[in-house]
Protein backbone atom coordinates (compact mmCIF):
# COMPACT_ATOMS: atom_id res chain seq x y z
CA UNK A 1 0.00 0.00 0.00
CA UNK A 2 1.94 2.79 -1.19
CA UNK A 3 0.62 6.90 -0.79
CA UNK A 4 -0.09 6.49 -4.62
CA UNK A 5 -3.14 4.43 -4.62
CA UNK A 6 -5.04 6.26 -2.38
CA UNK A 7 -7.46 8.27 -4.53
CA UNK A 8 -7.65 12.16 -2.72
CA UNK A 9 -9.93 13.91 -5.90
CA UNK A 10 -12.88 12.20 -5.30
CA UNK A 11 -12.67 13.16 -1.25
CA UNK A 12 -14.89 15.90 -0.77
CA UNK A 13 -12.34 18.84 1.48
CA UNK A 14 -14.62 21.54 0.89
CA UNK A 15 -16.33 21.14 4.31
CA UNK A 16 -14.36 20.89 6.28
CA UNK A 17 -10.66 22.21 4.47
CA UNK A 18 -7.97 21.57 7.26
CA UNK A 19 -9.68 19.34 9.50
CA UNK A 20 -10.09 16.73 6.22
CA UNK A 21 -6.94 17.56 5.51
CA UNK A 22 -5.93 16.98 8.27
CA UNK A 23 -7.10 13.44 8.90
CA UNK A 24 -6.52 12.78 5.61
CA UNK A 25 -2.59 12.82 6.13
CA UNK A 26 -3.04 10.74 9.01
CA UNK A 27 -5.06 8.57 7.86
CA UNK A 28 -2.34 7.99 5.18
CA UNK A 29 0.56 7.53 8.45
CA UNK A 30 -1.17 5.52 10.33
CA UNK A 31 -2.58 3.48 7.82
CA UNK A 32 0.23 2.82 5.64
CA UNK A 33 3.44 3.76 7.69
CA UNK A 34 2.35 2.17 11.31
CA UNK A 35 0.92 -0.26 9.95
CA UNK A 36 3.00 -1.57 7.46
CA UNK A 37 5.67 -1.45 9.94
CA UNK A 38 3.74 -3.67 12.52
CA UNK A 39 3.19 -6.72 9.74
CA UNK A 40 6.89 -6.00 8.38
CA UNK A 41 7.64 -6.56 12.13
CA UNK A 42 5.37 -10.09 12.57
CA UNK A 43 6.94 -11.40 9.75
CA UNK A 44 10.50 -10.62 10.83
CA UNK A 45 9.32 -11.67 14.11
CA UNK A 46 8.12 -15.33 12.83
CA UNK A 47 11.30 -15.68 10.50
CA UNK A 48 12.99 -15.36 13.87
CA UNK A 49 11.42 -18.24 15.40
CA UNK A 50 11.40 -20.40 12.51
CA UNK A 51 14.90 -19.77 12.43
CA UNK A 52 15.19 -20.78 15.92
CA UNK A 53 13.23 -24.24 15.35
CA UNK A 54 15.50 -24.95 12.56
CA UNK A 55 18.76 -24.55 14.30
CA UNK A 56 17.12 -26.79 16.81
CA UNK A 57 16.50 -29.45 14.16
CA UNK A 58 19.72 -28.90 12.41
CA UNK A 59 21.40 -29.88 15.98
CA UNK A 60 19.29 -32.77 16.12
CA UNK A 61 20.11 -33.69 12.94
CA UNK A 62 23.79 -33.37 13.58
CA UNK A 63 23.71 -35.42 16.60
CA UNK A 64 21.79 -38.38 15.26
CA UNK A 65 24.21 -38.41 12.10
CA UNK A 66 27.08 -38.67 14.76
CA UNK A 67 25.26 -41.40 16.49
CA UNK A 68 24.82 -43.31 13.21
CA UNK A 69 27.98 -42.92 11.80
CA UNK A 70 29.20 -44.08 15.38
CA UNK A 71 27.14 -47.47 15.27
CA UNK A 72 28.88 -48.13 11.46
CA UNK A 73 32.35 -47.29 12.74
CA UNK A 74 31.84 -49.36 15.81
CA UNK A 75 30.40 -52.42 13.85
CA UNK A 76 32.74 -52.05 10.72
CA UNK A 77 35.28 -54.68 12.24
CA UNK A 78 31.97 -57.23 12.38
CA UNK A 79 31.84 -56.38 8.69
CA UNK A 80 34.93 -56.92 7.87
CA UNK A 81 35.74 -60.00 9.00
CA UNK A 82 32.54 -61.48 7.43
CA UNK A 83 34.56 -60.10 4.44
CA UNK A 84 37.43 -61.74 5.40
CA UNK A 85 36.02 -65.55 6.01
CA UNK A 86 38.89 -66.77 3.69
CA UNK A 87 42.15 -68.20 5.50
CA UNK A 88 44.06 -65.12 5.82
CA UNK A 89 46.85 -64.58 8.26
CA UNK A 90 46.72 -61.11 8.76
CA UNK A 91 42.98 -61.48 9.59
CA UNK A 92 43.27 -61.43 13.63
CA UNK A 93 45.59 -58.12 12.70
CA UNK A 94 43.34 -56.39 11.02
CA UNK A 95 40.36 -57.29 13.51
CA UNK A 96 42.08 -55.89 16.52
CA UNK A 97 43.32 -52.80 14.18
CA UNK A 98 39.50 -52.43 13.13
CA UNK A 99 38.57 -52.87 16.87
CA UNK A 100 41.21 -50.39 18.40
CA UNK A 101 39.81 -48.13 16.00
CA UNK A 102 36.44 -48.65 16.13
CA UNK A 103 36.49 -48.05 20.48
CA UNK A 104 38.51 -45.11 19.86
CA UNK A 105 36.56 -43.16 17.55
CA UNK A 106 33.46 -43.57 19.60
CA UNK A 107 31.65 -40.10 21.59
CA UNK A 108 30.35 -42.65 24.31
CA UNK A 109 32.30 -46.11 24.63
CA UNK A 110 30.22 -49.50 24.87
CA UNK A 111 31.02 -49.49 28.46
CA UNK A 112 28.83 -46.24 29.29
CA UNK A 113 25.30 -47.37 30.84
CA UNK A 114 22.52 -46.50 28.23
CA UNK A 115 25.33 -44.06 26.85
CA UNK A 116 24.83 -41.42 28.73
CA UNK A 117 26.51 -38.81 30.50
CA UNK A 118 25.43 -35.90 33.25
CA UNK A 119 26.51 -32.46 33.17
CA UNK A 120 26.15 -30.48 36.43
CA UNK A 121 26.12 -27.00 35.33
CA UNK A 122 25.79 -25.79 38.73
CA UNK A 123 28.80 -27.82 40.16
CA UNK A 124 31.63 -26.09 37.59
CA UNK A 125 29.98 -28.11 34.95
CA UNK A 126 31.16 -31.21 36.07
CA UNK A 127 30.72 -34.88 33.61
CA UNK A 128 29.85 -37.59 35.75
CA UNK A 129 28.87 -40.83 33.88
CA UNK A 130 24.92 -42.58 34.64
CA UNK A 131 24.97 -44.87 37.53
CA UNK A 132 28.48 -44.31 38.38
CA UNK A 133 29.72 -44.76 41.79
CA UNK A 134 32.20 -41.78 42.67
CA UNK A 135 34.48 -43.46 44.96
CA UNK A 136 34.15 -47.29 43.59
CA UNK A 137 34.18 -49.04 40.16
CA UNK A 138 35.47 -46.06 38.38
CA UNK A 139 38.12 -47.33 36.66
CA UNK A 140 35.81 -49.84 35.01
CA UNK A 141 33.74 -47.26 33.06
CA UNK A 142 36.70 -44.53 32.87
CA UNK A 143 40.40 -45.94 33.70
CA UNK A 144 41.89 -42.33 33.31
CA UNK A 145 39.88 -41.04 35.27
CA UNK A 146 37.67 -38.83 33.59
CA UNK A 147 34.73 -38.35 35.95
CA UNK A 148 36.54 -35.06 36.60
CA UNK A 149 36.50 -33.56 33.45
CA UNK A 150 34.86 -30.52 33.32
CA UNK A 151 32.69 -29.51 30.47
CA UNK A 152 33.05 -25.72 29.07
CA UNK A 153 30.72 -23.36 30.37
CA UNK A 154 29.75 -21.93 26.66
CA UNK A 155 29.02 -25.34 25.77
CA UNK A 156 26.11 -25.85 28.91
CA UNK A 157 25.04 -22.12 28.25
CA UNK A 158 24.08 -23.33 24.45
CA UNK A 159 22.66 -26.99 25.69
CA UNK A 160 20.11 -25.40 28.13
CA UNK A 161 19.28 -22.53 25.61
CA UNK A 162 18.67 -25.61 23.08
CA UNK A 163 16.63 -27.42 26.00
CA UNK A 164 14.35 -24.32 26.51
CA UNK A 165 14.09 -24.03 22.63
CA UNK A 166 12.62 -27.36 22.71
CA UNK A 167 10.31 -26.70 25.32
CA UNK A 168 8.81 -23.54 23.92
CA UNK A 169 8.54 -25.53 20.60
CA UNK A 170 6.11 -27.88 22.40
């Protein structure tokens, strides 16, 4: 709605000269300035939020391609060797290579209950693993230790923005 299209000849001034005039001019503000401005500002407004939702499912995304790609690398020594059923002497080799590497590249290692970690952001973001016992059977899940490994603050700041994301989505 531009100032253009609004047809003034046909408006009858001759009453009433400055008070038409008048209203006339802010009709036209209101109308097509304020206005124009407030659904300019809803749609910005709702490109914000869609924008939000789609980071959220782009993060999802992420972390179920990690996951995935994860399960392959950790099974790929189960594929290879039913590649390898020949006699082949190097095949124990390259199963314990393929397993070294498989345990490695993993983000949570078999031995994790239900794979899963907690983050206590109000305890200097400390990891502690599920079911853990501090003071016993450490080493089992973690043999260097790394129940004391502290996460980055940044990184906790983003996953409960993410969390409250997900809420307001729902």
């Amino acid at each position: 709605m531009v100032t253009g299209e609004f047809e003034a000849t046909s408006m009858p001034f001759k009453y009433f000269p400055f008070t038409s005039h008048v209203l006339f001019v802010l009709f036209i503000f209101l109308v097509t300035i304020v206005l124009l401005n407030l659904l300019i500002g809803l749609a910005v407004g709702d490109t914000k939020e869609v924008r939000d939702g789609a980071e959220l499912l782009s993060n999802i995304y992420r972390i179920k391609f990690v996951t995935d790609t994860e399960k392959i690398l950790r099974d790929l020594h189960v594929v290879f060797s039913e590649l390898l059923k020949r006699p082949n002497f190097c095949r124990p080799a390259i199963r314990f290579l393929l397993r070294f590497i498989s345990k490695r590249i993993s983000l949570f290692p078999k031995e994790i209950p239900d794979y899963q970690v907690s983050v206590y952001p109000n305890q200097k973001c400390t990891i502690l693993f599920k079911d853990v016992e501090v003071d016993t059977g450490i080493e089992k899940y973690c043999p260097t230790g790394c129940w004391n490994l502290i996460l980055d603050e940044e990184i906790v700041k983003k996953a409960i923005n993410i969390e409250q994301m997900k809420q307001n989505i729902k």
